[in-house]
Protein backbone atom coordinates (compact mmCIF):
# COMPACT_ATOMS: atom_id res chain seq x y z
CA UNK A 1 -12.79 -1.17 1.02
CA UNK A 2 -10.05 -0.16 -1.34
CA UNK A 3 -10.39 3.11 -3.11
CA UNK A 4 -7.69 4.04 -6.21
CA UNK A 5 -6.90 7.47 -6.89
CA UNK A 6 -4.85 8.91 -9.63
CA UNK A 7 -3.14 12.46 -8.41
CA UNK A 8 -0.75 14.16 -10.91
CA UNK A 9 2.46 11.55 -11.27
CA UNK A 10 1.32 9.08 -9.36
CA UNK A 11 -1.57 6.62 -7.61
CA UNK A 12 -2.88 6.83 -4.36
CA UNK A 13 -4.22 3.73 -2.89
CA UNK A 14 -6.23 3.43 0.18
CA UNK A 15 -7.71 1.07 2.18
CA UNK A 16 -11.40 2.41 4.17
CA UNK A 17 -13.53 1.19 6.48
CA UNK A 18 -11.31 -1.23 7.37
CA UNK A 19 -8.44 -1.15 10.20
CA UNK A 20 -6.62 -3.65 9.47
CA UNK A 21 -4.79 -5.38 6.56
CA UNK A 22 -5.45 -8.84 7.13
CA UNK A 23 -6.06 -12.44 5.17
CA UNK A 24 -9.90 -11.58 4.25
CA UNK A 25 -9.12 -9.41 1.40
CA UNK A 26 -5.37 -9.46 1.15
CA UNK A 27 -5.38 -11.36 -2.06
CA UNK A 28 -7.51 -8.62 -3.61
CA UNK A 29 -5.28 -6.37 -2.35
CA UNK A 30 -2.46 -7.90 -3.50
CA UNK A 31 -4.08 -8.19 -7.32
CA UNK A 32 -4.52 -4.39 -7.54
CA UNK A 33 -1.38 -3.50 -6.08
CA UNK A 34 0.65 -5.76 -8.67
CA UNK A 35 -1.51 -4.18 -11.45
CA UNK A 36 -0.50 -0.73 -11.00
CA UNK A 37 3.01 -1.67 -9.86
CA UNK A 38 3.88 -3.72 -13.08
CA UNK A 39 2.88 -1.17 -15.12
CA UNK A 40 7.27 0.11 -16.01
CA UNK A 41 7.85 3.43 -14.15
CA UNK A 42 4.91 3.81 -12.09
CA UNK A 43 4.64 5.09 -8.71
CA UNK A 44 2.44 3.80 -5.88
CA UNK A 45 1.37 5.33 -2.43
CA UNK A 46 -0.02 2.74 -0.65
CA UNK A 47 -1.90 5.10 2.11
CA UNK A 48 -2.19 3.30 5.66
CA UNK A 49 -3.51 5.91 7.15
CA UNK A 50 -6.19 4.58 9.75
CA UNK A 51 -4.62 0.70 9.36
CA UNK A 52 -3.91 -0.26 12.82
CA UNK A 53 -2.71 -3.84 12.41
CA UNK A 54 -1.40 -5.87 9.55
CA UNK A 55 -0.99 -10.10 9.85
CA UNK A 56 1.39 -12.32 8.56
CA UNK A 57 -0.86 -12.42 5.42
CA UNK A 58 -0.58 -8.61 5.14
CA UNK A 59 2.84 -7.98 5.03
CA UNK A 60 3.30 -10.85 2.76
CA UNK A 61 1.33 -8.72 -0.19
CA UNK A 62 3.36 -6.04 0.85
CA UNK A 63 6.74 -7.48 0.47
CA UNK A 64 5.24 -8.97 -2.76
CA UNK A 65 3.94 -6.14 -4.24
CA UNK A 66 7.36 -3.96 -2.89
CA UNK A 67 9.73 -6.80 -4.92
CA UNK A 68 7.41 -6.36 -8.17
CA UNK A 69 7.44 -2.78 -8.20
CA UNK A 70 11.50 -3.14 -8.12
CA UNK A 71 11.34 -5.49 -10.71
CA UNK A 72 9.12 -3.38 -13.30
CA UNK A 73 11.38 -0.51 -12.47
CA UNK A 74 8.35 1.18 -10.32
CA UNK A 75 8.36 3.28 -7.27
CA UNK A 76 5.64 1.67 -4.30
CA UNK A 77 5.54 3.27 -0.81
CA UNK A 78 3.67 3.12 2.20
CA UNK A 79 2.36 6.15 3.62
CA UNK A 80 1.36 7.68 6.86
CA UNK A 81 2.19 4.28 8.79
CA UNK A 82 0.64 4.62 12.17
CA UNK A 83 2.61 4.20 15.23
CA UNK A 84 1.06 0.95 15.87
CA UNK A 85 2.04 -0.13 12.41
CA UNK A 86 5.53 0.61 12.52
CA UNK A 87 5.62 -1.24 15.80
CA UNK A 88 4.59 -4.20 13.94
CA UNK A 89 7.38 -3.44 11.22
CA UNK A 90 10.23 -3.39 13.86
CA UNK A 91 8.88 -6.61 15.21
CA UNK A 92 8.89 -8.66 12.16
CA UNK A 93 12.15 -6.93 11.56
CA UNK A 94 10.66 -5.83 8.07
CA UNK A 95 10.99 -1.95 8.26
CA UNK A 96 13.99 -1.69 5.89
CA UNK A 97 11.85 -3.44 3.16
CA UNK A 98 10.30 -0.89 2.48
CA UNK A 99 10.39 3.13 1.47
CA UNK A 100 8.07 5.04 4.11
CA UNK A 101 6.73 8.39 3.62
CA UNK A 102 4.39 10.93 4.64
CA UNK A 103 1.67 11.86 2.54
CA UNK A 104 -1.19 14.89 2.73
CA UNK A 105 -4.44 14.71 1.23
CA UNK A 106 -4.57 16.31 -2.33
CA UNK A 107 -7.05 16.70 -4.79
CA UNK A 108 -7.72 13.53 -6.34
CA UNK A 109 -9.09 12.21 -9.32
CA UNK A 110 -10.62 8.61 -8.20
CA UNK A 111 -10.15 5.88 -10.40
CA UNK A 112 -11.82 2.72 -9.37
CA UNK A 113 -13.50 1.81 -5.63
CA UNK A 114 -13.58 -1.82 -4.87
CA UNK A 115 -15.90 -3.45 -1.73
């Protein structure tokens, strides 16, 4: 469900087989997240790629994760945000919470896959 990569400068984490980010595994979402955000001067691509809807529980880890990555003076971003997604982001008025990129696939060197 949530696959860890480390690529040159920074970590690439994705979510698969799932489409959505929702309260079933949010909170272990949330864990890793924090982990590699509090680590001082990190930098964090949080790939939603094939995510097509996030809940209230969702964007709650994301918000959380975004202020402790400011707060350990690390970088987190969410990447290839689906249309769908970004709907959502305008909706809940959060889209200027956070820093969103695009992202290709690189070689990766995969560090931990949790299901």
């Amino acid at each position: 469900m949530l696959k860890i990569a480390r690529e040159e400068d920074h970590y690439r984490v994705e979510l698969f087989q799932v489409n959505r980010l929702n309260t079933l595994f949010s909170e272990l979402v949330k864990k890793q997240l924090i982990d590699l955000v509090e680590q001082p001067g990190s930098s964090v691509l949080f790939n939603l790629q094939d995510i097509r809807f996030i809940d209230s529980a969702g964007f709650d880890v994301l918000r959380e994760v975004a202020h402790r990555a400011r707060e350990s003076g690390s970088r987190f971003q969410l990447c290839n945000v689906s249309d769908d997604v970004r709907e959502l982001l305008v909706l809940t008025q959060l889209e200027e919470c956070f820093e969103l990129v695009s992202c290709n696939q690189t070689r990766e060197k995969i560090l931990m896959v949790l299901d």
